[in-house]
Protein backbone atom coordinates (compact mmCIF):
# COMPACT_ATOMS: atom_id res chain seq x y z
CA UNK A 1 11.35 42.90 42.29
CA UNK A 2 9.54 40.55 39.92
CA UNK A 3 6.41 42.98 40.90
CA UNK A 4 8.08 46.20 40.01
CA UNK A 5 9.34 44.24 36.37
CA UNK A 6 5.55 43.79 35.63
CA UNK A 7 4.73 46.94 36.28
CA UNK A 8 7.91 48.61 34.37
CA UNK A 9 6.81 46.39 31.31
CA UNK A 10 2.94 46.91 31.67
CA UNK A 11 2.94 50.79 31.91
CA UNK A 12 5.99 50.78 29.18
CA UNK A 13 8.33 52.95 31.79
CA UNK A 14 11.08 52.81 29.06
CA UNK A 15 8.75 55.24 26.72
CA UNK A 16 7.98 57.77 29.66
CA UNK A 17 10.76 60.26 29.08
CA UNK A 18 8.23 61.47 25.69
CA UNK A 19 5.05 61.84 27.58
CA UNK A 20 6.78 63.55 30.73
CA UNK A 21 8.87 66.11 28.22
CA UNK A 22 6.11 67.23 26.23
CA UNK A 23 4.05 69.21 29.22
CA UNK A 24 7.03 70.28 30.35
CA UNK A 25 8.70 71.59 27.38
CA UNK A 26 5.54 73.18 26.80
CA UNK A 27 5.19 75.30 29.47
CA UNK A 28 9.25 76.35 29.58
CA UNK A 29 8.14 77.47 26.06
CA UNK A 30 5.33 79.28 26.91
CA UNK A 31 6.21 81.17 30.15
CA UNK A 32 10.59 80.97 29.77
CA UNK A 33 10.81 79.11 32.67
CA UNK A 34 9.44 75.91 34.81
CA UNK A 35 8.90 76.36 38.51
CA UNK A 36 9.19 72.85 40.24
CA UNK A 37 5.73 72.53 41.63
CA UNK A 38 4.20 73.58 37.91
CA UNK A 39 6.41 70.61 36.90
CA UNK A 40 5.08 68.25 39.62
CA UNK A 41 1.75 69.15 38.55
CA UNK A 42 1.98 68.74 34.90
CA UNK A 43 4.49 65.10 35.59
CA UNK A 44 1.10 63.56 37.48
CA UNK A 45 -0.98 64.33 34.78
CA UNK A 46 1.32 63.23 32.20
CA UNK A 47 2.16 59.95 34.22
CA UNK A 48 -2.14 59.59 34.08
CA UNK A 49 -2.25 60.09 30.28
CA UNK A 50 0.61 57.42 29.95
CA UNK A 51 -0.77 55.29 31.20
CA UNK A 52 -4.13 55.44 29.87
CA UNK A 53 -2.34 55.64 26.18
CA UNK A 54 -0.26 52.45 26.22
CA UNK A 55 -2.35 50.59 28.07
CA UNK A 56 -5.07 51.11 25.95
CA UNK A 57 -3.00 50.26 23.39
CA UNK A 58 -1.86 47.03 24.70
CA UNK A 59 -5.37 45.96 24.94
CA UNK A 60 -6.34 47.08 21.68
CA UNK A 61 -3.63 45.42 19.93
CA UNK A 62 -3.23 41.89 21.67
CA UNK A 63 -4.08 40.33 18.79
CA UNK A 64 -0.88 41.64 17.24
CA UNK A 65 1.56 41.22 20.39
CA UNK A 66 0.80 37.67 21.04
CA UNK A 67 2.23 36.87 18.41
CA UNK A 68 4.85 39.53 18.20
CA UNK A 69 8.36 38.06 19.91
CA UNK A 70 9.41 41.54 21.73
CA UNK A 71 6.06 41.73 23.38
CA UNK A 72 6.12 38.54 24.76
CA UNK A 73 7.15 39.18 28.54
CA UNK A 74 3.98 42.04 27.97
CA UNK A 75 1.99 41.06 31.70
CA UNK A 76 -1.23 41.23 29.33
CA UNK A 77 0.14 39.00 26.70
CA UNK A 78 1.43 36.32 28.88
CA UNK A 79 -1.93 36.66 30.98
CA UNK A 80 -0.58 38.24 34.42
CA UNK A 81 -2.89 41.15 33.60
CA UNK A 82 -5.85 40.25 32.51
CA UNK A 83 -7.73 42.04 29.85
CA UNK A 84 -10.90 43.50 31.81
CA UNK A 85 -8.23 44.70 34.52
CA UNK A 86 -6.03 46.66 32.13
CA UNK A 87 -9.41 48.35 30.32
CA UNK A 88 -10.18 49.46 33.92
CA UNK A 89 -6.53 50.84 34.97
CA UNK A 90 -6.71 52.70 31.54
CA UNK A 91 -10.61 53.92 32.02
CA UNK A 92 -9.56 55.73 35.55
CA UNK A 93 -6.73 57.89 34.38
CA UNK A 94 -8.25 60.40 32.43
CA UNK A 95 -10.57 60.96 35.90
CA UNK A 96 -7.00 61.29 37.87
CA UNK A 97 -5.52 63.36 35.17
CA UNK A 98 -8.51 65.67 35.18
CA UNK A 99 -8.70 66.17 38.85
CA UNK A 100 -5.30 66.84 38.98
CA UNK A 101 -5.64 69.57 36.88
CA UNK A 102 -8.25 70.99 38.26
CA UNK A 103 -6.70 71.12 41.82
CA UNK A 104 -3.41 72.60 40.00
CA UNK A 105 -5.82 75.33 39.03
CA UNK A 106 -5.49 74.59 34.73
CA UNK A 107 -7.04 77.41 32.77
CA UNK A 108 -10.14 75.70 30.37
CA UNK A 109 -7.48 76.47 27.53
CA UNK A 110 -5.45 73.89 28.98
CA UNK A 111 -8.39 71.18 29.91
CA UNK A 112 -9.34 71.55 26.74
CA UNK A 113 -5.99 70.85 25.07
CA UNK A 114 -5.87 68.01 28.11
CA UNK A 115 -9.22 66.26 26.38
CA UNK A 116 -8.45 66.57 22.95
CA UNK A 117 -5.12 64.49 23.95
CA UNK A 118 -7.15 61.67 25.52
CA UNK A 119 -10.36 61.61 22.71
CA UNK A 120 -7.21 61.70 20.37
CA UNK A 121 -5.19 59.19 21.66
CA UNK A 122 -8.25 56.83 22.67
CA UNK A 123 -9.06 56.64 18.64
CA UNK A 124 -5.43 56.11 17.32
CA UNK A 125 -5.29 52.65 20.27
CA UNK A 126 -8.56 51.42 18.69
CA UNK A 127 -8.30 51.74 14.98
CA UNK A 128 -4.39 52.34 14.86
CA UNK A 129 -3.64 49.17 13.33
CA UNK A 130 -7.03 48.79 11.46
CA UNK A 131 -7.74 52.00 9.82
CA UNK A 132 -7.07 51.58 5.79
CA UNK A 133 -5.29 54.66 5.28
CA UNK A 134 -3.13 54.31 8.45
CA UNK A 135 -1.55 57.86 8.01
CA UNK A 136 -4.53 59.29 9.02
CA UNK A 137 -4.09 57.20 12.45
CA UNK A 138 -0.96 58.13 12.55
CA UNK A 139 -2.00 61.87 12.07
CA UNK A 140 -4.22 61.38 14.61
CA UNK A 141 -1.60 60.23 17.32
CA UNK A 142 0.27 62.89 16.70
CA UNK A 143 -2.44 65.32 17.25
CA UNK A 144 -3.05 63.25 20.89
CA UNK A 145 0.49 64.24 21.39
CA UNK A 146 0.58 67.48 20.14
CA UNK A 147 -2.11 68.60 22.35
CA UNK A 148 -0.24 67.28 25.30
CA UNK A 149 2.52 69.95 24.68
CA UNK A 150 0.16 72.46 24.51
CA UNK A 151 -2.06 71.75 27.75
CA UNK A 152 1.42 72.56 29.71
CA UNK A 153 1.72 75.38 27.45
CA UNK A 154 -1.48 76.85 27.98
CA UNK A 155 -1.74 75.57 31.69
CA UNK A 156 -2.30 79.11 32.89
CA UNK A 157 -4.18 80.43 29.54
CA UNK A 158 -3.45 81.35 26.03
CA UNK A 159 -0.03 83.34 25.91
CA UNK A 160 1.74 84.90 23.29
CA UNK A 161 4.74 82.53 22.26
CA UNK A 162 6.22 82.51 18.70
CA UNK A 163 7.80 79.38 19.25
CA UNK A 164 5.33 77.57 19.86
CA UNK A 165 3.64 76.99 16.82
CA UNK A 166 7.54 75.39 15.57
CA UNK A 167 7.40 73.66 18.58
CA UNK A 168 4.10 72.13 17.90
CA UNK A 169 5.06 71.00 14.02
CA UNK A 170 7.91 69.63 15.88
CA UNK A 171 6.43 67.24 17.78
CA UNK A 172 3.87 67.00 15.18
CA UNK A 173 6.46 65.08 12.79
CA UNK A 174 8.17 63.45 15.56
CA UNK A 175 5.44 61.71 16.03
CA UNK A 176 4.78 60.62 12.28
CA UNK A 177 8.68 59.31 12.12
CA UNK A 178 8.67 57.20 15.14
CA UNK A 179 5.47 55.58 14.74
CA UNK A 180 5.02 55.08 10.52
CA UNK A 181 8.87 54.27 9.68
CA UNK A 182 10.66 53.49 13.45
CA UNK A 183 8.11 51.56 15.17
CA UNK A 184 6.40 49.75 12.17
CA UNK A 185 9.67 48.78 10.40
CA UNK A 186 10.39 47.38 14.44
CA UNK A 187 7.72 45.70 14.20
CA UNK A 188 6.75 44.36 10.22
CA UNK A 189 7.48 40.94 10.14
CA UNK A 190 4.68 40.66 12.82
CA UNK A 191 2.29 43.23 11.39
CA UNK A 192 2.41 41.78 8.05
CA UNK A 193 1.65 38.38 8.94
CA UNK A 194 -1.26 39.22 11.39
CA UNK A 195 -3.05 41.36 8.62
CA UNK A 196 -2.24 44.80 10.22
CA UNK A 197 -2.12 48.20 8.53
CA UNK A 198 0.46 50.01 9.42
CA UNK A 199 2.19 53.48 7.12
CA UNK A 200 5.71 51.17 6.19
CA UNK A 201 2.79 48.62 4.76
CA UNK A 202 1.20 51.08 2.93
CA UNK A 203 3.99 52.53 1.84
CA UNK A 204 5.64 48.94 0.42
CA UNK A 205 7.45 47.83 3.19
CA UNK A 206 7.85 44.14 3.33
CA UNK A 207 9.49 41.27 5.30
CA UNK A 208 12.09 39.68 3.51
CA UNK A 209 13.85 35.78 4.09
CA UNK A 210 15.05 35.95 8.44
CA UNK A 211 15.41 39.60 9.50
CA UNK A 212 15.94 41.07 6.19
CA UNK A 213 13.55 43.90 4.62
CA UNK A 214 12.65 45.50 1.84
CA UNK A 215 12.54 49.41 2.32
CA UNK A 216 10.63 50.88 -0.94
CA UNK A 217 12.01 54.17 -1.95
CA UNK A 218 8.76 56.14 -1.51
CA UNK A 219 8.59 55.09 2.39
CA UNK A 220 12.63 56.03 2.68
CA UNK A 221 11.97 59.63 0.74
CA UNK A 222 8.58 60.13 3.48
CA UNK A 223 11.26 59.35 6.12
CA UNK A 224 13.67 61.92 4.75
CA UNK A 225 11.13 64.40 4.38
CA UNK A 226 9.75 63.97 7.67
CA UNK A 227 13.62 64.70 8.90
CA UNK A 228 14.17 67.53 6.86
CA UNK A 229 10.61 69.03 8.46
CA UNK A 230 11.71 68.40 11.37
CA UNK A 231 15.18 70.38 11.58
CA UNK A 232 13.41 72.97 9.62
CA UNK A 233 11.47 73.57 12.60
CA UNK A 234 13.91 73.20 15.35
CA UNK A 235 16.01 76.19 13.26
CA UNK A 236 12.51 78.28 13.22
CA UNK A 237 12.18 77.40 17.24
CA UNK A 238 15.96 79.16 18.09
CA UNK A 239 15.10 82.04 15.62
CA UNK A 240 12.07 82.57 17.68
CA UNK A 241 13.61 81.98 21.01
CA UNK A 242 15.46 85.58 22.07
CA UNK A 243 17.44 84.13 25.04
CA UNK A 244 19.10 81.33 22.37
CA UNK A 245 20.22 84.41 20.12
CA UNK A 246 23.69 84.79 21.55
CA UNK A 247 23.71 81.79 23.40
CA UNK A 248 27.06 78.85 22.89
CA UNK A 249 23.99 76.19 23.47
CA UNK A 250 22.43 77.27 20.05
CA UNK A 251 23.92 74.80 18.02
CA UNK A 252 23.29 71.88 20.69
CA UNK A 253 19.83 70.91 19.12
CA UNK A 254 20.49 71.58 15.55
CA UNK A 255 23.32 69.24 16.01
CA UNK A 256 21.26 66.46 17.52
CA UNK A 257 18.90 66.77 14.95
CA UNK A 258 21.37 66.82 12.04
CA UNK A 259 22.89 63.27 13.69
CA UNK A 260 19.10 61.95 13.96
CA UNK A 261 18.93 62.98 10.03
CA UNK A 262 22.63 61.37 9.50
CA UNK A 263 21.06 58.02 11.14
CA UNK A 264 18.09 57.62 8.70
CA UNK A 265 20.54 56.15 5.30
CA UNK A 266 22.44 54.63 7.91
CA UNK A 267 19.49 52.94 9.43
CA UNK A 268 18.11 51.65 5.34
CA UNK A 269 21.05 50.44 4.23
CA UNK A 270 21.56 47.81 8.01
CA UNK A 271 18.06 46.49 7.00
CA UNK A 272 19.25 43.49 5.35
CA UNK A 273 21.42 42.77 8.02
CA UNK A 274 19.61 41.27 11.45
CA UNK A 275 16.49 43.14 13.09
CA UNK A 276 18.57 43.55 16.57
CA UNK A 277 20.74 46.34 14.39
CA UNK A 278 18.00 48.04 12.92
CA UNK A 279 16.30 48.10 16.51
CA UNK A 280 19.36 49.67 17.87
CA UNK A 281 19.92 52.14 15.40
CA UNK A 282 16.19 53.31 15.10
CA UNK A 283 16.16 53.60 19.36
CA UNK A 284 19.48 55.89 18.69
CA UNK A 285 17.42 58.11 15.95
CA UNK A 286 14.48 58.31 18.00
CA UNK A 287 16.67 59.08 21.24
CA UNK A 288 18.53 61.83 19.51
CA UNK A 289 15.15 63.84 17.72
CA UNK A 290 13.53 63.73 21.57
CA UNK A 291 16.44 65.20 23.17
CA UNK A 292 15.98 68.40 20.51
CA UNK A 293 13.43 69.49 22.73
CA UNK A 294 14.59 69.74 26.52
CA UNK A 295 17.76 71.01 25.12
CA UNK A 296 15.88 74.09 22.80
CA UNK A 297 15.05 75.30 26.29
CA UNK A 298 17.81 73.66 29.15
CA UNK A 299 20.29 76.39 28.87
CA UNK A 300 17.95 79.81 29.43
CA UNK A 301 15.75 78.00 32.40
CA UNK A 302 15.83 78.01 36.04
CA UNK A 303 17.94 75.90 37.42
CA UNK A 304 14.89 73.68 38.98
CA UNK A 305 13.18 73.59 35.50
CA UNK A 306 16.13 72.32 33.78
CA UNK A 307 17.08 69.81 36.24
CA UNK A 308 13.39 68.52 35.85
CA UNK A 309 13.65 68.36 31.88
CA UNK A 310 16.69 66.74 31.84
CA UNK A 311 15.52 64.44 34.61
CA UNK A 312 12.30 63.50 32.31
CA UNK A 313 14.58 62.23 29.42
CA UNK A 314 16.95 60.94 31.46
CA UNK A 315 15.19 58.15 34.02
CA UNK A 316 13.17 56.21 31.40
CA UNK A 317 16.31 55.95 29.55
CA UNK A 318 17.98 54.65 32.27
CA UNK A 319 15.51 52.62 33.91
CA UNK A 320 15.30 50.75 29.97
CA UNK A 321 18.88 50.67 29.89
CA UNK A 322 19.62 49.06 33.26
CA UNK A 323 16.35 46.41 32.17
CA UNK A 324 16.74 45.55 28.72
CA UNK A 325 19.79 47.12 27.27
CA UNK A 326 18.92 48.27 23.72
CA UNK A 327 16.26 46.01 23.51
CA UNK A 328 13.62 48.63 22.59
CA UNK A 329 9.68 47.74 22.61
CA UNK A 330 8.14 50.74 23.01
């Protein structure tokens, strides 16, 4: 057991649910349904780029998370893993990811989108906390990301899909939200105090006396327009979608994102308050604008596609639930 809670915490199980959807809801998109060995296929390869992405990342930032309390049971921080061992467990996955998708027979379209997503992700891990204009890090992660969707959408070549391009701007500001406002408010008191550059730095975000914070109104109005982007696009996605037309499900992701957009005031004015509530209520925000996307596609797939994008979202969660509560790190 205490083997299984290092690896949970050194592979970051608790954020898989994002990396396993993204392939997956890309190719429902693309092709209008997800047979189950496509999805075993594009879960391996995922489960290869997840690793090499957070691991990485662990590395690269250790001299942020030792001194960051929420990463301190982190194998790497308190020295289980050692540094040279987690460069080389990162270094072999995009090898396994790539022979994986070569067996699974990937088009070139989709290796391609399958390297940008690695050369991507590899340069927001190094500089992501160093760049000076961290946007454009953050820009760059979500491109890594991004390009994850679309090597499951393009797994067996380019295909005409009108939704995907929403799809894509979707996950595009997703990304932005999580990592510039959710993850580096999480994280600020930390950041600020070791000298790193995060967007909610740039922006004017600063740690106050104990938990409190100070949320500048230019970082709160990039938030908000981040969240109005992103239902924007999740109403162009089920105008583009014919099956959702006359379908009762229709209003199940708009309503998901209009809570996630309902969250965001809630979320500036508990800031003050203790970090522990603005931890919770950020994990509830992000929570709600990743379950938009198995649920734009759920109710017009096969049954075995469904059940494997709902199971995607659904383990993580409960695997960080069962561990940690609410206590999010990712």
């Amino acid at each position: 057991m205490h083997w299984l809670v290092n690896l949970y915490l050194a592979v970051r199980v608790w954020a898989l649910n994002f990396t396993l959807l993204l392939p997956l809801v890309g190719a429902a998109g693309a092709q209008g349904e997800l047979p189950l060995g496509l999805a075993a296929l594009l879960a391996c390869v995922a489960l290869a780029f997840h690793v090499f992405a957070y691991v990485l990342n662990d590395v690269a930032d250790l001299w942020v998370d030792r001194s960051e309390p929420l990463r301190a049971d982190s194998p790497l921080v308190r020295g289980i893993l050692q540094r040279r061992q987690a460069i080389w467990l990162a270094l072999v996955q995009p090898p396994l990811a790539f022979g994986v998708a070569l067996l699974g027979g990937a088009a070139a379209a989709a290796l391609c989108m399958l390297a940008l997503a690695f050369a991507a992700m590899a340069g927001y891990d190094l500089y992501g906390k160093r760049c000076a204009w961290p946007l454009v890090t953050d820009v760059l992660q979500a491109l890594g990301w991004c390009a994850l969707l679309l090597m499951g959408a393009l797994w067996h070549g380019p295909l005409e899909s009108p939704a995907l391009g929403w799809l894509t701007a979707y996950v595009f500001i997703y990304v932005l939200l999580a990592n510039g406002f959710h993850g580096a408010l999480r994280d600020l008191a930390n950041d600020f105090a070791q000298g790193a550059r995060t967007t909610a730095i740039w922006l004017g975000a600063r740690p106050g006396a104990g938990d409190a914070l100070t949320i500048p109104g230019r970082l709160l109005a990039y938030a908000l327009a981040l969240q109005v982007g992103q239902l924007l696009c999740v109403l162009a996605v089920l105008r583009a979608i014919p099956s959702m037309a006359g379908s009762a499900w229709r209003g199940v992701p708009v309503a998901l994102c209009l809570a996630a957009v309902a969250l965001l005031p809630l979320v500036a004015t508990r800031l003050a308050r203790s970090r522990r509530q603005l931890i919770v209520l950020c994990l509830a925000q992000v929570l709600l604008g990743m379950a938009v996307m198995p649920m734009l596609y759920v109710p017009a797939l096969n049954p075995a596609g469904a059940a494997a994008l709902l199971a995607s979202f659904a383990l993580p969660v409960l695997a960080m639930y069962f561990h940690n509560g609410t206590h999010w790190r990712a």
